[in-house]
N, C-alpha and C. Protein backbone atom coordinates (compact mmCIF):
# COMPACT_ATOMS: atom_id res chain seq x y z
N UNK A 1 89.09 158.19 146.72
CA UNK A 1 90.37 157.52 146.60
C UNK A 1 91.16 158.19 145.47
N UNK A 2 92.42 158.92 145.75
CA UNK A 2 93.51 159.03 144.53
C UNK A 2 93.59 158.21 143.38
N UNK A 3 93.98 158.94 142.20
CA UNK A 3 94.09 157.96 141.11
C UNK A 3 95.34 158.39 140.29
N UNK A 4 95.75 159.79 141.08
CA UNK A 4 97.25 160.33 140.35
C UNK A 4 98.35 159.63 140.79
N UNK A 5 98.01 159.92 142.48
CA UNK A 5 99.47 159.71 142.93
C UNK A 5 98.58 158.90 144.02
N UNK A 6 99.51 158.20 144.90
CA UNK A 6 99.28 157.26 146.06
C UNK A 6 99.77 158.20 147.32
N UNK A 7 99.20 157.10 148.40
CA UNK A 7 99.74 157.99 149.13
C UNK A 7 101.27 157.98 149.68
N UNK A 8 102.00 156.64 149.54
CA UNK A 8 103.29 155.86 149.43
C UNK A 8 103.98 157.37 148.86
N UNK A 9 103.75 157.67 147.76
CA UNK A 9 104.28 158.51 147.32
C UNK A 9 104.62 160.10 147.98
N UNK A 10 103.22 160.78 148.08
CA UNK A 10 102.95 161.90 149.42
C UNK A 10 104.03 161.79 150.42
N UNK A 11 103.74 160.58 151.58
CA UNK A 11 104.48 160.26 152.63
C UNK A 11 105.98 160.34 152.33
N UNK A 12 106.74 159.72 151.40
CA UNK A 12 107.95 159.76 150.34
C UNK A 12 108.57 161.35 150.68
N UNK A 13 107.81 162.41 149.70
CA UNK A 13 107.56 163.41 149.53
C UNK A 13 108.07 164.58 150.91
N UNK A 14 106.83 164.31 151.53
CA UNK A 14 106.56 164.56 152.88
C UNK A 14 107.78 164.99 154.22
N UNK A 15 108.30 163.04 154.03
CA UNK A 15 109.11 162.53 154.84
C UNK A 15 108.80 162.30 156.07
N UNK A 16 106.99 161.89 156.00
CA UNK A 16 106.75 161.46 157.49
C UNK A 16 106.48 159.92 157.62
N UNK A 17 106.27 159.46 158.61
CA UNK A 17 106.08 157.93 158.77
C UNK A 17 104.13 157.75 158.92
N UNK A 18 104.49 156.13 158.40
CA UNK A 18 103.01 155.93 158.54
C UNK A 18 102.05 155.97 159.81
N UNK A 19 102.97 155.81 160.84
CA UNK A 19 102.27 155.57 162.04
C UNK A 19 101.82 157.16 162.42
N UNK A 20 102.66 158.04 162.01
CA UNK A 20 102.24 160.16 162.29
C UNK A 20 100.88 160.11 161.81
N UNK A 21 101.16 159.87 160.03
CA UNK A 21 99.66 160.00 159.38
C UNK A 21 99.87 158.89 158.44
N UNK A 22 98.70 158.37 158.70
CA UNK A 22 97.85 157.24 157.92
C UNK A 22 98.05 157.46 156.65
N UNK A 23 97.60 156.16 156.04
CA UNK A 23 96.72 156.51 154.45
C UNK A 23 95.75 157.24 154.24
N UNK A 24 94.54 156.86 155.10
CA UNK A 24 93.72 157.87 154.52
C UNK A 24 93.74 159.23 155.56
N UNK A 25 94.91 159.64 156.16
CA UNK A 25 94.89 161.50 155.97
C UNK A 25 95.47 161.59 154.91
N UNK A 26 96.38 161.14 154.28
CA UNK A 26 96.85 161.65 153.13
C UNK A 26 96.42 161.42 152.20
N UNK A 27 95.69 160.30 151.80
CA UNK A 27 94.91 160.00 150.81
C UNK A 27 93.68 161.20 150.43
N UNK A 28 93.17 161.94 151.43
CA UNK A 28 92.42 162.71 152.15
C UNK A 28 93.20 164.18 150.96
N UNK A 29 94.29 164.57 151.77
CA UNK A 29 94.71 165.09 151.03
C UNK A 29 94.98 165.72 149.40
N UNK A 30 95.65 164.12 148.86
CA UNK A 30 95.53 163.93 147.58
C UNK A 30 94.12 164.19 146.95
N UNK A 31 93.07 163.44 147.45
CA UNK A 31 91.95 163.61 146.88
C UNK A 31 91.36 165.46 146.88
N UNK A 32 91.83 166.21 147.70
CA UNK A 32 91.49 167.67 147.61
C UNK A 32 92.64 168.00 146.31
N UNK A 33 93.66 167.61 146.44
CA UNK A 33 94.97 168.01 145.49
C UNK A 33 94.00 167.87 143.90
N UNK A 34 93.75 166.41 143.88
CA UNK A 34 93.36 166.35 142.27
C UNK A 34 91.83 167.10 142.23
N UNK A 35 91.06 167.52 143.14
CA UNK A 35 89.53 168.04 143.13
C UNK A 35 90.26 169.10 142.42
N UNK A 36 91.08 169.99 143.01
CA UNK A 36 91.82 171.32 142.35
C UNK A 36 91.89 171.25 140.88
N UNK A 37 92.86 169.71 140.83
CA UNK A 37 93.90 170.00 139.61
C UNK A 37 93.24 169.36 138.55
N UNK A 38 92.21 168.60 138.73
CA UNK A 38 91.66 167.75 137.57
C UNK A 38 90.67 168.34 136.70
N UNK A 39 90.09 169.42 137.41
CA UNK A 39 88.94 170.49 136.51
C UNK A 39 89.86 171.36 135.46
N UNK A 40 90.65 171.63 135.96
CA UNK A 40 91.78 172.51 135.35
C UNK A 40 92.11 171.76 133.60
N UNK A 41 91.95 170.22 133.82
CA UNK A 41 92.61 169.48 132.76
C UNK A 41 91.51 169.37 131.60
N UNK A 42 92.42 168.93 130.30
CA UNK A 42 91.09 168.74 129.03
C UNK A 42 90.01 167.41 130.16
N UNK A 43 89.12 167.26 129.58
CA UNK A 43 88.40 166.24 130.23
C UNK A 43 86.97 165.70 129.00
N UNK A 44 86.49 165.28 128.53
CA UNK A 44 85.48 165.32 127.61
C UNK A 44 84.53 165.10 128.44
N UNK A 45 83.94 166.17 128.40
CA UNK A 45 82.59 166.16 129.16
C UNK A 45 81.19 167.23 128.31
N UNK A 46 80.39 166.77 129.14
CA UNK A 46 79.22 167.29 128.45
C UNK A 46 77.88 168.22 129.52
N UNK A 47 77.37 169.04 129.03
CA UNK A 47 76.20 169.38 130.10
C UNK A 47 75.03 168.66 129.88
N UNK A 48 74.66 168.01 130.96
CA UNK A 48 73.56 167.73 130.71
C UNK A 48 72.13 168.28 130.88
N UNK A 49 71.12 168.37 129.80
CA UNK A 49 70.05 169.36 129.54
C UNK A 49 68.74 168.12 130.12
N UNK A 50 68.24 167.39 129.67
CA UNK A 50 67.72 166.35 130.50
C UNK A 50 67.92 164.93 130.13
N UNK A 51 67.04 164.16 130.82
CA UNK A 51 67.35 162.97 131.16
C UNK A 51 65.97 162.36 131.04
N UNK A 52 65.65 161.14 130.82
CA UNK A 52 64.55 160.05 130.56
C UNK A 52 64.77 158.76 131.07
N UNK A 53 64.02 157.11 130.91
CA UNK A 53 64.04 156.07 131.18
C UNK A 53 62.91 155.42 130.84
N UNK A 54 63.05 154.49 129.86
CA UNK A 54 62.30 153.93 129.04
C UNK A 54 62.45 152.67 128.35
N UNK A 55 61.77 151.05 129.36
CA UNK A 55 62.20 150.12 129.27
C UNK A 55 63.42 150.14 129.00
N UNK A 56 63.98 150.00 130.49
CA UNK A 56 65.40 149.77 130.82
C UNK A 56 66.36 150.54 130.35
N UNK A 57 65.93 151.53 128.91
CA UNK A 57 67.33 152.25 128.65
C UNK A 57 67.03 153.62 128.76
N UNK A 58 67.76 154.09 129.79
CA UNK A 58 67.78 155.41 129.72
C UNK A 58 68.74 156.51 128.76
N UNK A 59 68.01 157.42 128.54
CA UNK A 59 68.49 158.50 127.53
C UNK A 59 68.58 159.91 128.09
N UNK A 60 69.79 160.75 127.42
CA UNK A 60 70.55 161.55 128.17
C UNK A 60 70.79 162.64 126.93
N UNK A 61 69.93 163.78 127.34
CA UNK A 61 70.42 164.77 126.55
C UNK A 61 71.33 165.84 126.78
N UNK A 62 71.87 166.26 126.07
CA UNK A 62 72.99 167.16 125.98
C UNK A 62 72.53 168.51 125.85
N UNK A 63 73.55 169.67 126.42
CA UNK A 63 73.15 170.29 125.89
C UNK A 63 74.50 170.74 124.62
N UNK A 64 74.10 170.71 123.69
CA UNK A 64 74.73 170.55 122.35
C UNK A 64 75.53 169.37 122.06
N UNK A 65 76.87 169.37 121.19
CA UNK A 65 77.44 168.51 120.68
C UNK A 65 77.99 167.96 122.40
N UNK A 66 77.99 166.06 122.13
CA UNK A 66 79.01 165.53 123.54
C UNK A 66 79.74 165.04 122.76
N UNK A 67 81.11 164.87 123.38
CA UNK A 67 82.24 163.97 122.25
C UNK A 67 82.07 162.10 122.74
N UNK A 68 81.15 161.70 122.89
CA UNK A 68 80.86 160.50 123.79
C UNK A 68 80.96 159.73 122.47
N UNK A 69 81.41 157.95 122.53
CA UNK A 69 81.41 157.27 121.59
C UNK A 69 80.54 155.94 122.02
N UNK A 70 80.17 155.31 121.25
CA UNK A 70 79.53 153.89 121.98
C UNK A 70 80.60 153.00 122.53
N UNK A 71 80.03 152.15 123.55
CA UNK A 71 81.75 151.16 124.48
C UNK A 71 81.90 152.13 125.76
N UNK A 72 82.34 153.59 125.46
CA UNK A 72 82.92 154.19 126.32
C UNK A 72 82.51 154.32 127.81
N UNK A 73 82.62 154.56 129.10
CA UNK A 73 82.20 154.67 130.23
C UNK A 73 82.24 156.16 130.66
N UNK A 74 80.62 156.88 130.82
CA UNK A 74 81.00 158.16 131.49
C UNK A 74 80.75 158.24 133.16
N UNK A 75 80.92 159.38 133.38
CA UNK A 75 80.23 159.22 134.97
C UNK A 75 79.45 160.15 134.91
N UNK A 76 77.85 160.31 135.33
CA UNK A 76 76.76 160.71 135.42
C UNK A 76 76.58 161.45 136.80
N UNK A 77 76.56 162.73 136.90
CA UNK A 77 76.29 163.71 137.75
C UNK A 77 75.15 164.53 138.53
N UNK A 78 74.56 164.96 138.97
CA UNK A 78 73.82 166.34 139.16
C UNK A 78 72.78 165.85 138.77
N UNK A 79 72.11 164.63 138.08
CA UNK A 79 70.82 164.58 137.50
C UNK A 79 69.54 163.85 138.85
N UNK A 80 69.61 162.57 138.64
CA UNK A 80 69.15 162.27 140.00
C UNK A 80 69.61 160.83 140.31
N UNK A 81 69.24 160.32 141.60
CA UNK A 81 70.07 159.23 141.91
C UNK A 81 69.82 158.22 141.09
N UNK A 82 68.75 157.98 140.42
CA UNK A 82 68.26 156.90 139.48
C UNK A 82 69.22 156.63 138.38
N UNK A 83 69.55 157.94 137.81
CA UNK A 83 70.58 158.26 136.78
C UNK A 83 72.17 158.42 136.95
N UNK A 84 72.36 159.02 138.21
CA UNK A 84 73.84 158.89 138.24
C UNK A 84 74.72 157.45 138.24
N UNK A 85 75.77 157.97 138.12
CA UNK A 85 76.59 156.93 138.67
C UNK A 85 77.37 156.63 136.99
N UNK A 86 79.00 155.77 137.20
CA UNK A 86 79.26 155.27 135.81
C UNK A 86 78.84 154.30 135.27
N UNK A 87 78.35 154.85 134.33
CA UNK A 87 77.88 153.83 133.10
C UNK A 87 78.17 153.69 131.81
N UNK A 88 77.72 152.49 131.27
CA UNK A 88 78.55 152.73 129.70
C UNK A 88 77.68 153.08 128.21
N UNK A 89 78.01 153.62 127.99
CA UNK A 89 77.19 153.74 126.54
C UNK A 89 76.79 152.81 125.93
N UNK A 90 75.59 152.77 125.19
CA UNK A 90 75.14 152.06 123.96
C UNK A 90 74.91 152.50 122.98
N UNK A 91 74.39 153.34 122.78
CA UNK A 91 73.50 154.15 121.88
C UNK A 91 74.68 155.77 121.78
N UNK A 92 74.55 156.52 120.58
CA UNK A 92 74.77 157.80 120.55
C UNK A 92 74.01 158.14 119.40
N UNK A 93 73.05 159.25 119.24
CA UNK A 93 71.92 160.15 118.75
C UNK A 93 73.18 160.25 117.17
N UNK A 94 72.81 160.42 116.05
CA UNK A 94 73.82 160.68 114.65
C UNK A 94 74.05 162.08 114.96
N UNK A 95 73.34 163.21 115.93
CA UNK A 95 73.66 164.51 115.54
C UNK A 95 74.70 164.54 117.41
N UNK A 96 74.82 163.72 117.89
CA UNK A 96 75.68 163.61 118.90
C UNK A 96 74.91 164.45 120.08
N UNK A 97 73.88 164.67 120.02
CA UNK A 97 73.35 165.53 121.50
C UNK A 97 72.69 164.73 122.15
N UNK A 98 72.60 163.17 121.85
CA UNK A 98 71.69 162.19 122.89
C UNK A 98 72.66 161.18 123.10
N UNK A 99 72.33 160.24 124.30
CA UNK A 99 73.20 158.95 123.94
C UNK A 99 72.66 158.21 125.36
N UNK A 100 72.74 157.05 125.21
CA UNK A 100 71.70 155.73 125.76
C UNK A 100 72.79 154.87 126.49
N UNK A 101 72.36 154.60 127.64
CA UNK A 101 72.91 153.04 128.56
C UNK A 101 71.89 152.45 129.04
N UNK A 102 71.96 151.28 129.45
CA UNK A 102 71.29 150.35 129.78
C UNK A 102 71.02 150.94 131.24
N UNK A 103 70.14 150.69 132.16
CA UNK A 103 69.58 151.08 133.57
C UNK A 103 68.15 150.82 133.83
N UNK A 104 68.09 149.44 134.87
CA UNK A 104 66.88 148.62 135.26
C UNK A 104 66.10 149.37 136.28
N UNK A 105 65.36 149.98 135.97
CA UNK A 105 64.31 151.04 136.88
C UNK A 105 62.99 150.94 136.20
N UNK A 106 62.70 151.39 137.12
CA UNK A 106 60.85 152.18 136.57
C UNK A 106 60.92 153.65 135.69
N UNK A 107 60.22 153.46 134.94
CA UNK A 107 60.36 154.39 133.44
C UNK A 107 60.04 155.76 134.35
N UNK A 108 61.08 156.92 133.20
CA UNK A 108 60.64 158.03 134.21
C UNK A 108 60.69 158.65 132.72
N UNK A 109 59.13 159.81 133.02
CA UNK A 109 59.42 160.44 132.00
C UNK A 109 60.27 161.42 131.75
N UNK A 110 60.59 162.13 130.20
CA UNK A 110 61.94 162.90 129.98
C UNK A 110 60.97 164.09 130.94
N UNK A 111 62.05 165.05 131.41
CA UNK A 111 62.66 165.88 132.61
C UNK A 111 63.78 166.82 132.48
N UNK A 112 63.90 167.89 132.49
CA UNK A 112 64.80 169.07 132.24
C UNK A 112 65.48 168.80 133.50
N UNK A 113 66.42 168.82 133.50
CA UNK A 113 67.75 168.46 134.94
C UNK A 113 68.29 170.31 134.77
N UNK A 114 67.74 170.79 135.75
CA UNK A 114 68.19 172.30 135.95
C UNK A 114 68.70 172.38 137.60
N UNK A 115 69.80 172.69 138.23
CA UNK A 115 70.86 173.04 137.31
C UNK A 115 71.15 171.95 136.22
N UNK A 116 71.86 172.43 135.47
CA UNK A 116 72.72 170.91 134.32
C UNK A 116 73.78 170.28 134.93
N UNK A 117 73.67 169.17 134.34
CA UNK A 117 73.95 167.94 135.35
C UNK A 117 75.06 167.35 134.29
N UNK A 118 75.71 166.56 134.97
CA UNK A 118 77.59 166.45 134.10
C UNK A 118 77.09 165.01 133.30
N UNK A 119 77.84 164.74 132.06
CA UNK A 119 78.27 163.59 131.75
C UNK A 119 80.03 164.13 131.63
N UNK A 120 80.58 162.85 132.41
CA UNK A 120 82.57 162.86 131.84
C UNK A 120 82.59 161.88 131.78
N UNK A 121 83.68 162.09 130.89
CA UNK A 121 84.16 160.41 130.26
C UNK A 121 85.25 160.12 131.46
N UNK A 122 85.35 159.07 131.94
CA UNK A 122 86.15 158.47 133.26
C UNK A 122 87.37 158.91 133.03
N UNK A 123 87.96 160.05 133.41
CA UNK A 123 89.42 160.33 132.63
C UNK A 123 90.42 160.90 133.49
N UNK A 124 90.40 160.67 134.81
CA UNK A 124 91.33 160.71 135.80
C UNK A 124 92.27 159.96 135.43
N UNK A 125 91.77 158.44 134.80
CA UNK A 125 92.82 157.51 134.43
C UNK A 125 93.78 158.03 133.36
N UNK A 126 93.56 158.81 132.89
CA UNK A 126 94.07 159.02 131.83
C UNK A 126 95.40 159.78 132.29
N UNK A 127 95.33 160.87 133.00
CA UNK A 127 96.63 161.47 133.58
C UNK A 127 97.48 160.45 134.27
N UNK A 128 97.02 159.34 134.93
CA UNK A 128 97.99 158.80 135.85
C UNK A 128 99.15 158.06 134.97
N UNK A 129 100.53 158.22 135.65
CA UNK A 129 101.73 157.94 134.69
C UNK A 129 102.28 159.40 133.77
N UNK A 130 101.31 160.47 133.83
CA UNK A 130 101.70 161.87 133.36
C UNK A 130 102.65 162.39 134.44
N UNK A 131 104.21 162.48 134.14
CA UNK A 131 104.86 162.96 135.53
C UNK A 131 104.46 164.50 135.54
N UNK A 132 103.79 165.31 134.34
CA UNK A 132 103.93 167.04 134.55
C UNK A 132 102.02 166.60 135.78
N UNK A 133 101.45 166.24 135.49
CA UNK A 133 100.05 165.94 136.00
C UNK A 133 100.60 165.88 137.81
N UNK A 134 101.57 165.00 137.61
CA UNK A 134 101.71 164.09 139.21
C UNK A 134 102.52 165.42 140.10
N UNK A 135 103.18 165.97 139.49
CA UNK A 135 103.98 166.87 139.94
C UNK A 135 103.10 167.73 139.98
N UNK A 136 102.05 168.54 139.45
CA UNK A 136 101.00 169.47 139.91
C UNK A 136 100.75 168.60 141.08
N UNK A 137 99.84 167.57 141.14
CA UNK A 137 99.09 167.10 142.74
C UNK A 137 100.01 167.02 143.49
N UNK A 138 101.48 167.08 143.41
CA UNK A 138 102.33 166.63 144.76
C UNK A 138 102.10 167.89 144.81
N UNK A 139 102.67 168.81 144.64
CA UNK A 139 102.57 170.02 144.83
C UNK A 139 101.59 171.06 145.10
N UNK A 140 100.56 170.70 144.96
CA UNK A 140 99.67 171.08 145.63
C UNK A 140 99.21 170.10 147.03
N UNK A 141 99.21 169.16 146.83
CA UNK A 141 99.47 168.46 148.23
C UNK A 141 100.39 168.65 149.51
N UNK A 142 101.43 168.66 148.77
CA UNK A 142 102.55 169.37 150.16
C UNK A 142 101.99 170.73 150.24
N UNK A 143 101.50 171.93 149.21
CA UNK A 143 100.83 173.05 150.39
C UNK A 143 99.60 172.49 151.31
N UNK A 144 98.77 171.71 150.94
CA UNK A 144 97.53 171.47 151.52
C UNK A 144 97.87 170.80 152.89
N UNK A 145 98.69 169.82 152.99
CA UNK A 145 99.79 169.26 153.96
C UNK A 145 100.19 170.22 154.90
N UNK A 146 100.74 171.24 154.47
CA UNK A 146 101.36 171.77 155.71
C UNK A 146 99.93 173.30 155.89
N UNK A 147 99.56 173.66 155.55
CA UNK A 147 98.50 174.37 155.59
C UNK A 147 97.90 173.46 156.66
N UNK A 148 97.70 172.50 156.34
CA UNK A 148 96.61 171.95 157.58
C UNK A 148 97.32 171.24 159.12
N UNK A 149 98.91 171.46 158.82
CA UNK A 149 99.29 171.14 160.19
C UNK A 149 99.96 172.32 160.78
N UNK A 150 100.28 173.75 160.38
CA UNK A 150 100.93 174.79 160.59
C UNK A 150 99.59 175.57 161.27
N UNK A 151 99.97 175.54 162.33
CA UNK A 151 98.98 176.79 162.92
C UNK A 151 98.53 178.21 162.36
N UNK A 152 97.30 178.35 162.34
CA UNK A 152 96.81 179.44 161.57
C UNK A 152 96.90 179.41 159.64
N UNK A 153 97.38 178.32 159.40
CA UNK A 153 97.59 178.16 157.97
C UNK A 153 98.96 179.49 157.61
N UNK A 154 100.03 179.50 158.73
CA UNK A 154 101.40 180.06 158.22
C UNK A 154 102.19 179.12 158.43
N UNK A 155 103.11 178.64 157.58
CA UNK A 155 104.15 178.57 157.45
C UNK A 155 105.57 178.85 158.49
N UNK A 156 106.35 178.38 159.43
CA UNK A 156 107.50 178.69 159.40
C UNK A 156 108.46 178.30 158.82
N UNK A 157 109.48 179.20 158.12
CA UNK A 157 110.78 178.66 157.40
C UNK A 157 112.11 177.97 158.29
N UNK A 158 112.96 177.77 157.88
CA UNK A 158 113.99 177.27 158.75
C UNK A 158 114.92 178.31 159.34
N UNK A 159 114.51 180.03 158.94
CA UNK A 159 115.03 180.78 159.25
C UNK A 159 114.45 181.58 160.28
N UNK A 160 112.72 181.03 160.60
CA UNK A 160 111.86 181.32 161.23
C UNK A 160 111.16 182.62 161.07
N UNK A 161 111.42 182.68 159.57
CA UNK A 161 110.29 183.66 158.90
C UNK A 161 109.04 183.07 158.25
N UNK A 162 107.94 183.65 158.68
CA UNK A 162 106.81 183.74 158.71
C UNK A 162 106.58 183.61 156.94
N UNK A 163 105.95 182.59 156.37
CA UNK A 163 105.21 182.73 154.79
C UNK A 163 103.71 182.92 155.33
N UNK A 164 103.01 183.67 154.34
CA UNK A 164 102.09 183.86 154.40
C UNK A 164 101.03 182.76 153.86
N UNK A 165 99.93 182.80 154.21
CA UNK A 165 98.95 181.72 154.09
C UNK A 165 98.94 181.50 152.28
N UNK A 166 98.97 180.19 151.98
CA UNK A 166 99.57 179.94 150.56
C UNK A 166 98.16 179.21 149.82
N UNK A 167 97.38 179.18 150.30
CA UNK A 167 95.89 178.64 149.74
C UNK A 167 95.42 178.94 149.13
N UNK A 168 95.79 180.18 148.20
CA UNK A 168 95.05 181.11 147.62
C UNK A 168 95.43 180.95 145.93
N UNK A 169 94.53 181.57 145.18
CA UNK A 169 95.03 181.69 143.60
C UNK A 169 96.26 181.59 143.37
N UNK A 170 97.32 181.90 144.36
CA UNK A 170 98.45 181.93 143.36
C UNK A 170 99.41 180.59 143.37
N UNK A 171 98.38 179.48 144.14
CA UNK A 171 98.61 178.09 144.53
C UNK A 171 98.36 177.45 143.22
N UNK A 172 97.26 177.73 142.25
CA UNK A 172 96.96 177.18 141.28
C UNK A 172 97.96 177.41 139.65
N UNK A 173 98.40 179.49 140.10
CA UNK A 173 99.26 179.51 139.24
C UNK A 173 100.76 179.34 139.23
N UNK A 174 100.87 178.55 140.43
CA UNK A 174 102.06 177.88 140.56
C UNK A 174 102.12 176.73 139.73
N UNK A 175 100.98 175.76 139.54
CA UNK A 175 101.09 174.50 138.77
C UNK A 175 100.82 174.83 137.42
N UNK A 176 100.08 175.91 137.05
CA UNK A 176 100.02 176.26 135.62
C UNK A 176 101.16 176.12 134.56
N UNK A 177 102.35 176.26 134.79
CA UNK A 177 103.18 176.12 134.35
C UNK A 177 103.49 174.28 133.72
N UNK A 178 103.08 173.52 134.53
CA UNK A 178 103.97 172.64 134.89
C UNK A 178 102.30 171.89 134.07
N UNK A 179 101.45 172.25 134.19
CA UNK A 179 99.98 171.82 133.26
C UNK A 179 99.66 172.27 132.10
N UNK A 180 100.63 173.40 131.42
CA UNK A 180 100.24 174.25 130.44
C UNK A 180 99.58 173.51 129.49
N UNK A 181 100.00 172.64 128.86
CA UNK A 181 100.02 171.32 126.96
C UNK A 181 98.57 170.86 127.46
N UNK A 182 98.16 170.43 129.20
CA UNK A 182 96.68 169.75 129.56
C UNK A 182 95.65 170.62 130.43
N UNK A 183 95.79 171.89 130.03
CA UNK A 183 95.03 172.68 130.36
C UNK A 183 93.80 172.67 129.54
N UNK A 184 92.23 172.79 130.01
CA UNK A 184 91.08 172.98 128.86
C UNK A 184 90.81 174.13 128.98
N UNK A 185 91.52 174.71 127.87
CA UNK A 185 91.37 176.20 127.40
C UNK A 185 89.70 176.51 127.04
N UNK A 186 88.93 175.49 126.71
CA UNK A 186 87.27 176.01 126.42
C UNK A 186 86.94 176.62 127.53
N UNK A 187 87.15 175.56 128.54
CA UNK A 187 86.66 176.07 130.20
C UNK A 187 87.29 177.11 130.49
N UNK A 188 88.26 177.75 130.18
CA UNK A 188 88.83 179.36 130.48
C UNK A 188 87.76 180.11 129.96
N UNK A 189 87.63 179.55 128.45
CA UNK A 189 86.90 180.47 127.74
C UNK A 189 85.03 180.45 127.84
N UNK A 190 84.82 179.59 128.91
CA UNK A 190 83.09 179.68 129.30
C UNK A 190 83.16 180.87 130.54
């Protein structure tokens, strides 16, 4: 489900009716729009190195510093189904590479999670009401939009020249501009 933009909005956009396409094709949509645009953004997240469970509270290591606080809600990734899912903190380690939630299971011992497995802090919410954020996903939505109803993924113009298939890298550095201030420059730099 979208959390930038709706699909009210898309359709708006668009200028098609609900009865052509639904909510959820476009919702459909949107949700590929922000998969794009939301990695792109700061996000506080962490790798996770392994994972444990031990009367009821499970513990979550990092690999190095996480910016996680106690209260906060992350969402739990890649580790295993016992462990995923959002949950909220209790606990954070003083040197910040561990941190604890509550989770009613059978104790598992600690476990190296290879590949590494995500902690993020729930922060989709955080862009929504950002008009430079919303204007990346429309915009990448109306290409994804007509990409998927234009035969062969071209384009005709109103002059009935041919654009070429627009899916590609230079789709992303079209919104760069318009994301520059919420870009996570670390993740450029991994």
């Amino acid at each position: 489900m979208p959390s930038i933009v709706n699909a009210a909005a898309l359709r708006s956009i668009l200028g098609v009716s609900a009865s052509l396409y639904n909510d959820a094709y476009l919702d459909d949509i949107l949700d590929t729009a922000e998969s794009v645009i939301l990695p792109m953004l700061v996000t506080y997240k962490a790798p996770i190195a392994a994972a444990e469970l031990s009367d009821n509270v499970a513990t979550i290591l990092t690999q190095g510093d996480h910016p996680f606080s106690v209260g906060q809600s992350v969402v739990i990734a890649g580790v295993s189904a016992t462990f995923n899912g959002t949950k909220t903190i209790t606990a954070v380690s003083d040197d910040h590479t561990e941190f604890s939630y509550a989770l009613t299971a059978a104790d598992v011992d600690r476990f190296n999670v290879i590949p590494a497995g995500s902690a993020t802090l729930t922060g989709a919410s955080t862009y929504v009401g950002n008009s430079a954020v919303e204007s990346a996903v429309l915009s990448v939505s109306v290409q994804v939009f007509q990409n998927r109803t234009a035969g062969g993924g071209a384009i005709e113009g109103v002059d009935f020249s041919v654009t070429p298939f627009r899916m590609s890298r230079g789709l992303l550095s079209s919104v760069t501009g318009l994301l520059g201030q919420y870009l996570d420059v670390e993740a450029i730099a991994q």
